[in-house]
Protein backbone atom coordinates (compact mmCIF):
# COMPACT_ATOMS: atom_id res chain seq x y z
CA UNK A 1 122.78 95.20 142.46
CA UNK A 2 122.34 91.39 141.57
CA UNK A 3 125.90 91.07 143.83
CA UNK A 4 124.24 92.64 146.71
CA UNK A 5 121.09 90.78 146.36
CA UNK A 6 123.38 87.58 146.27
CA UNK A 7 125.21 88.62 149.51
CA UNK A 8 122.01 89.04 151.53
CA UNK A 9 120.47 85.98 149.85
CA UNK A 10 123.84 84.25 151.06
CA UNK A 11 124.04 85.82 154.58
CA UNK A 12 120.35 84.97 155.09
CA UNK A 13 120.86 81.28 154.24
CA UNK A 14 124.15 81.26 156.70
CA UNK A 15 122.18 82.83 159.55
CA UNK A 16 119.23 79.89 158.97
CA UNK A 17 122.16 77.06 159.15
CA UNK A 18 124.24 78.68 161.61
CA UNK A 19 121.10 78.47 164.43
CA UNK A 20 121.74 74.22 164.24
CA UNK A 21 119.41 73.98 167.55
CA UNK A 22 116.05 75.17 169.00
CA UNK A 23 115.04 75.35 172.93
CA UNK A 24 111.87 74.79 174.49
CA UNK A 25 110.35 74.07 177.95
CA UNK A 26 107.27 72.94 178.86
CA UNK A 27 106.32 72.06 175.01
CA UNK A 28 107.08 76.05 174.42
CA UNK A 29 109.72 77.18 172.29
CA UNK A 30 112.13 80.29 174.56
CA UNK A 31 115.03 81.94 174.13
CA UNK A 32 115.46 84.83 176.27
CA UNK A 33 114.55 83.85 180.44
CA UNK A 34 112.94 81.23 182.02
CA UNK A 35 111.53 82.25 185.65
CA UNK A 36 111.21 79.55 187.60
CA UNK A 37 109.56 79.04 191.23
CA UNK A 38 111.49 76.61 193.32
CA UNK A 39 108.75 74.62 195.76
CA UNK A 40 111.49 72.15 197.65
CA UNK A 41 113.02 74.60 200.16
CA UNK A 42 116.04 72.18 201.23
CA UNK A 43 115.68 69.66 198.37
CA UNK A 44 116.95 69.64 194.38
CA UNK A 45 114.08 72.06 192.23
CA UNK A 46 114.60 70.36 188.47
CA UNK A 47 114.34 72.08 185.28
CA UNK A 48 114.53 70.28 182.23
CA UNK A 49 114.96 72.12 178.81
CA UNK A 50 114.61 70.20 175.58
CA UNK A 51 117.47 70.93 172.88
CA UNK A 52 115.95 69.67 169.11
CA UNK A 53 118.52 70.03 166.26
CA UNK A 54 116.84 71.45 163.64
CA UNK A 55 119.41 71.00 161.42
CA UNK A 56 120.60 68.63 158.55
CA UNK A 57 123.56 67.32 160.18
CA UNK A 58 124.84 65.83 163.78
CA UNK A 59 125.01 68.50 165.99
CA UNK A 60 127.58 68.79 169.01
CA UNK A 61 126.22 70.99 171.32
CA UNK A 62 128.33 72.23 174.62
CA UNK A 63 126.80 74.05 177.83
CA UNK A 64 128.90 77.04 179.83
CA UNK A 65 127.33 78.37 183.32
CA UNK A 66 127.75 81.95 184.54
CA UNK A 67 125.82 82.87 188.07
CA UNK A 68 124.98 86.61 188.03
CA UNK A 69 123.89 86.83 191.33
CA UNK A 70 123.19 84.14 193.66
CA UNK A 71 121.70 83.82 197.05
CA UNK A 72 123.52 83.41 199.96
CA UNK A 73 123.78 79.28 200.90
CA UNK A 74 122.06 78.27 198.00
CA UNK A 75 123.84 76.07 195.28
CA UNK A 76 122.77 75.09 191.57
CA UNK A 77 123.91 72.25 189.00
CA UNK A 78 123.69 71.42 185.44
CA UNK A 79 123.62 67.69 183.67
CA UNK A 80 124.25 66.65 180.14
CA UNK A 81 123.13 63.51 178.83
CA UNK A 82 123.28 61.85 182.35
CA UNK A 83 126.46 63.32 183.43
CA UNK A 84 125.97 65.72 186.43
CA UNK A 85 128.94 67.89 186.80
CA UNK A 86 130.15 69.71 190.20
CA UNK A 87 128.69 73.01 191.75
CA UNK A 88 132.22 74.08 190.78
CA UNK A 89 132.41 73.43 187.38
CA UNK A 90 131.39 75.97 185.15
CA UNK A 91 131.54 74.57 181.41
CA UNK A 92 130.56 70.65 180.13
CA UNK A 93 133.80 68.73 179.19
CA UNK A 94 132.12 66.88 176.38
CA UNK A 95 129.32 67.99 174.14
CA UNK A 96 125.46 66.21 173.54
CA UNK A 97 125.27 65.09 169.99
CA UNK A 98 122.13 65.48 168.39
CA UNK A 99 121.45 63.62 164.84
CA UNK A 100 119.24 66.04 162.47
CA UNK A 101 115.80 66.44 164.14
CA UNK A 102 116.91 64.81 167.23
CA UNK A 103 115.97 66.10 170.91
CA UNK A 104 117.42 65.67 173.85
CA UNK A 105 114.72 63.97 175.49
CA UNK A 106 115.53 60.48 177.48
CA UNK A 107 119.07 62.25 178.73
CA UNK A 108 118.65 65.83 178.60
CA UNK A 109 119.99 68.99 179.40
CA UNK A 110 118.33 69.52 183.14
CA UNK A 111 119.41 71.70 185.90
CA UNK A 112 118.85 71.64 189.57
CA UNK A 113 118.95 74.15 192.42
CA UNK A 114 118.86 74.02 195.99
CA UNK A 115 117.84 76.89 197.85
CA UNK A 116 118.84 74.96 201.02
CA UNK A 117 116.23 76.86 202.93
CA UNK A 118 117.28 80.95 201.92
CA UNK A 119 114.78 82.96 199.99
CA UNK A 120 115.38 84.99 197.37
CA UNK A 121 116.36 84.54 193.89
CA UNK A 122 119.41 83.21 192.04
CA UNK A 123 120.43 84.15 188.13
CA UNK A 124 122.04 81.72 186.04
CA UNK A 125 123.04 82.33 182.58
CA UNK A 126 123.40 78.93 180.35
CA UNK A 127 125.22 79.31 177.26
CA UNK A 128 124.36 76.47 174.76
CA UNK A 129 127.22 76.39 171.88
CA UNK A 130 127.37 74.74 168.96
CA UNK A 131 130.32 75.06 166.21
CA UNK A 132 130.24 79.40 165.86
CA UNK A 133 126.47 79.32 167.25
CA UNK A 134 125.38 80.10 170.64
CA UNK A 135 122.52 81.01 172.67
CA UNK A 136 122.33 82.25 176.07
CA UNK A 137 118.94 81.06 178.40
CA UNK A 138 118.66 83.10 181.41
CA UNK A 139 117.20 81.23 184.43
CA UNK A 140 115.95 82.66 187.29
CA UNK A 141 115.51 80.75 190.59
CA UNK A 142 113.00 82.06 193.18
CA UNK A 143 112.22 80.52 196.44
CA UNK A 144 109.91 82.08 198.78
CA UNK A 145 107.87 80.22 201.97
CA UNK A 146 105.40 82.69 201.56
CA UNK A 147 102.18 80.34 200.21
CA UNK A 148 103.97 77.22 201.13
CA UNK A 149 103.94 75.27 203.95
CA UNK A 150 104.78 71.68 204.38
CA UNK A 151 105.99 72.07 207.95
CA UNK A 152 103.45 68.95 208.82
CA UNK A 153 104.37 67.50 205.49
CA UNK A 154 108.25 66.71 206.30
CA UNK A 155 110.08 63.85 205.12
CA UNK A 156 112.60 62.63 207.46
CA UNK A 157 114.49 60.17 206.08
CA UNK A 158 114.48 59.19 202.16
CA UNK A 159 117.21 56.70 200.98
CA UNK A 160 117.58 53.99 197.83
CA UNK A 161 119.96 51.46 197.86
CA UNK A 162 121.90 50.07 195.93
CA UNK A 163 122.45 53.23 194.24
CA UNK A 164 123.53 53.15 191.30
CA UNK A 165 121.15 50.17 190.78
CA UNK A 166 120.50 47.46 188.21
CA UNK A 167 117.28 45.30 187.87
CA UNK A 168 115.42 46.75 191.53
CA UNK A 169 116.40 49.20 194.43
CA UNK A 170 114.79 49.32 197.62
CA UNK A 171 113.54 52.81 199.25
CA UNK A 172 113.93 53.04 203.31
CA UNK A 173 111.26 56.10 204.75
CA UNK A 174 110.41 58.03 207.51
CA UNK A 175 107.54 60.09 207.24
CA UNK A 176 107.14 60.42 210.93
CA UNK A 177 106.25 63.99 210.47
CA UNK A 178 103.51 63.94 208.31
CA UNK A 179 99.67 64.16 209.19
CA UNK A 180 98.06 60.91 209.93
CA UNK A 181 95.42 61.84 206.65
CA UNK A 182 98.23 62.57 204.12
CA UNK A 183 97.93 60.26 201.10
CA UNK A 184 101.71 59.64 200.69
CA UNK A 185 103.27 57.82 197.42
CA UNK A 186 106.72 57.18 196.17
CA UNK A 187 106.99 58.03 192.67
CA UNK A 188 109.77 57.44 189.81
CA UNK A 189 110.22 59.74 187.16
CA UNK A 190 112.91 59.73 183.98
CA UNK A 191 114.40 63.07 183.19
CA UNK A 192 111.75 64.03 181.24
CA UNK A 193 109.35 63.88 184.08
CA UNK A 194 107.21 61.31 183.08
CA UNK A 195 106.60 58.97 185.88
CA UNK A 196 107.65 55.55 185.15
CA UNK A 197 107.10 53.73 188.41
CA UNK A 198 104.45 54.96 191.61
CA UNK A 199 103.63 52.90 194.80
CA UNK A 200 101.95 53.61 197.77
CA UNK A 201 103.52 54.31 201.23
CA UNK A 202 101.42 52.63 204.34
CA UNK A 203 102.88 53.90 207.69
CA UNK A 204 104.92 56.62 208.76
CA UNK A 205 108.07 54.28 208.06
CA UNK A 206 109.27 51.45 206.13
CA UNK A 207 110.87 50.02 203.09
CA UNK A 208 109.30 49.65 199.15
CA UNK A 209 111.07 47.49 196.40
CA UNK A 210 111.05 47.89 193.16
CA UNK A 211 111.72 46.12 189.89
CA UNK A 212 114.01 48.02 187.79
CA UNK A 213 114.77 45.70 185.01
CA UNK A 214 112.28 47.62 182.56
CA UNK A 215 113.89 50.53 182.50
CA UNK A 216 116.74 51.95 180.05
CA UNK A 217 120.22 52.51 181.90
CA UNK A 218 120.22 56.55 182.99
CA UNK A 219 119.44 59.04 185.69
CA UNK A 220 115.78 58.93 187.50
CA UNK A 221 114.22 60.36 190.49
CA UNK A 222 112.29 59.24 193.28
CA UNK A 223 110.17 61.53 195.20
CA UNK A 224 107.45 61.04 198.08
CA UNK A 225 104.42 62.70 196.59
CA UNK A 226 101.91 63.34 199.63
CA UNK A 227 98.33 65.22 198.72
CA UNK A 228 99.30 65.85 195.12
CA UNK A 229 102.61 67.24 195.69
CA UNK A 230 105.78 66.48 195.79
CA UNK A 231 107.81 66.57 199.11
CA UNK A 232 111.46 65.14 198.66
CA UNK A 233 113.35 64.24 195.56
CA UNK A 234 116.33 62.30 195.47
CA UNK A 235 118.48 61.48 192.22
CA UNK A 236 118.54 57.51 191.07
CA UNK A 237 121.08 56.07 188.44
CA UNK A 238 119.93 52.70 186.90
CA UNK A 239 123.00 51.26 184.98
């Protein structure tokens, strides 16, 4: 009896150390499926999940990508600790290391999809491994125009340069399609989401600078935010 009390006392302890790594999104701890409601029809959606290592040692942690069904013109990404890798590639060639209580916040594990205009919904299964320990997050991408409608809300033109960029970048932008009473705003955000940088936009075109040289080296975003939401997103590296 005591030896089978000691094997499930041992087993139980394995299991505990085994899980290295817990994911939440949205401050929300998940691990089954994330649904998620693309609102850019022909630019990058962004989902950012938050990896914490909950254990007492570094953790290496590796990221596999299996589509289960995908719609038709569509395509989706993943990134690891700044590194985007190709709509072709399917596993991460090197691993996020997490020291014990770490997160992955300020490089992240984030994923983007494009729905390029089609409806419908794409499946994506992300397989986080670490050592003999894995967990599989479903996400499912929906796009529908029903609800939304920023035909009079459309960006034309939205470029940075120089890209990658150092201590400022400039943003060239056309909103000649937009309403004359849309409150338009370019907006920064880190990889986390949290805005870092916003400035207004005054006329339908033009050019904003920006000063860069507070920010850590990494991947950002700018966006034109017009009425509260956001319109176009384009990716930023500051090295």
């Amino acid at each position: 009896m005591k030896k089978i009390i000691s094997l499930i006392l041992f087993m139980a302890v394995a299991a505990v150390y085994a899980q290295s790594f817990q994911i939440t999104y949205n401050g929300e701890v998940v691990t089954g499926a994330i649904n998620f409601v693309a609102e850019q029809a022909d630019d990058d959606n962004e989902l950012i999940v938050t990896i914490t290592n909950t254990s007492d040692q570094p953790d290496s942690i590796f990221l596999t990508r299996r589509v289960t069904s995908e719609v038709s013109g569509s395509y989706n990404i993943f990134c690891i600790g700044g590194q985007c890798y190709d709509a072709s590639i399917n596993a991460s060639s090197s691993p996020m290391i997490l020291q014990p209580g770490e997160n992955s916040d300020g490089s992240g594990f984030h994923f983007l999809y494009n729905p390029c205009g089609n409806e419908g919904t794409t499946s994506v299964d992300y397989t986080f491994i670490s050592g003999d320990f894995s967990t599989t997050l479903t996400v499912n991408y929906t796009y529908t125009s029903t609800g939304i409608n920023n035909s009079d809300l459309h960006v034309n033109s939205l470029t940075a340069y120089p890209n990658p960029a150092t201590t400022s970048v400039t943003v060239a932008y056309d909103l000649s399609g937009f309403r004359a009473n849309s409150d338009a705003r370019l907006v920064i955000t880190n990889l986390v989401g949290s805005k870092v940088a916003v400035r207004s936009l005054n006329g339908t075109s033009g050019k904003v600078s920006l000063d860069l040289s507070g920010l850590d080296a990494g991947i950002y975003f700018y966006s034109v935010e017009a009425n509260g939401q956001s319109i176009s997103t384009r990716k930023l590296i500051v090295k």
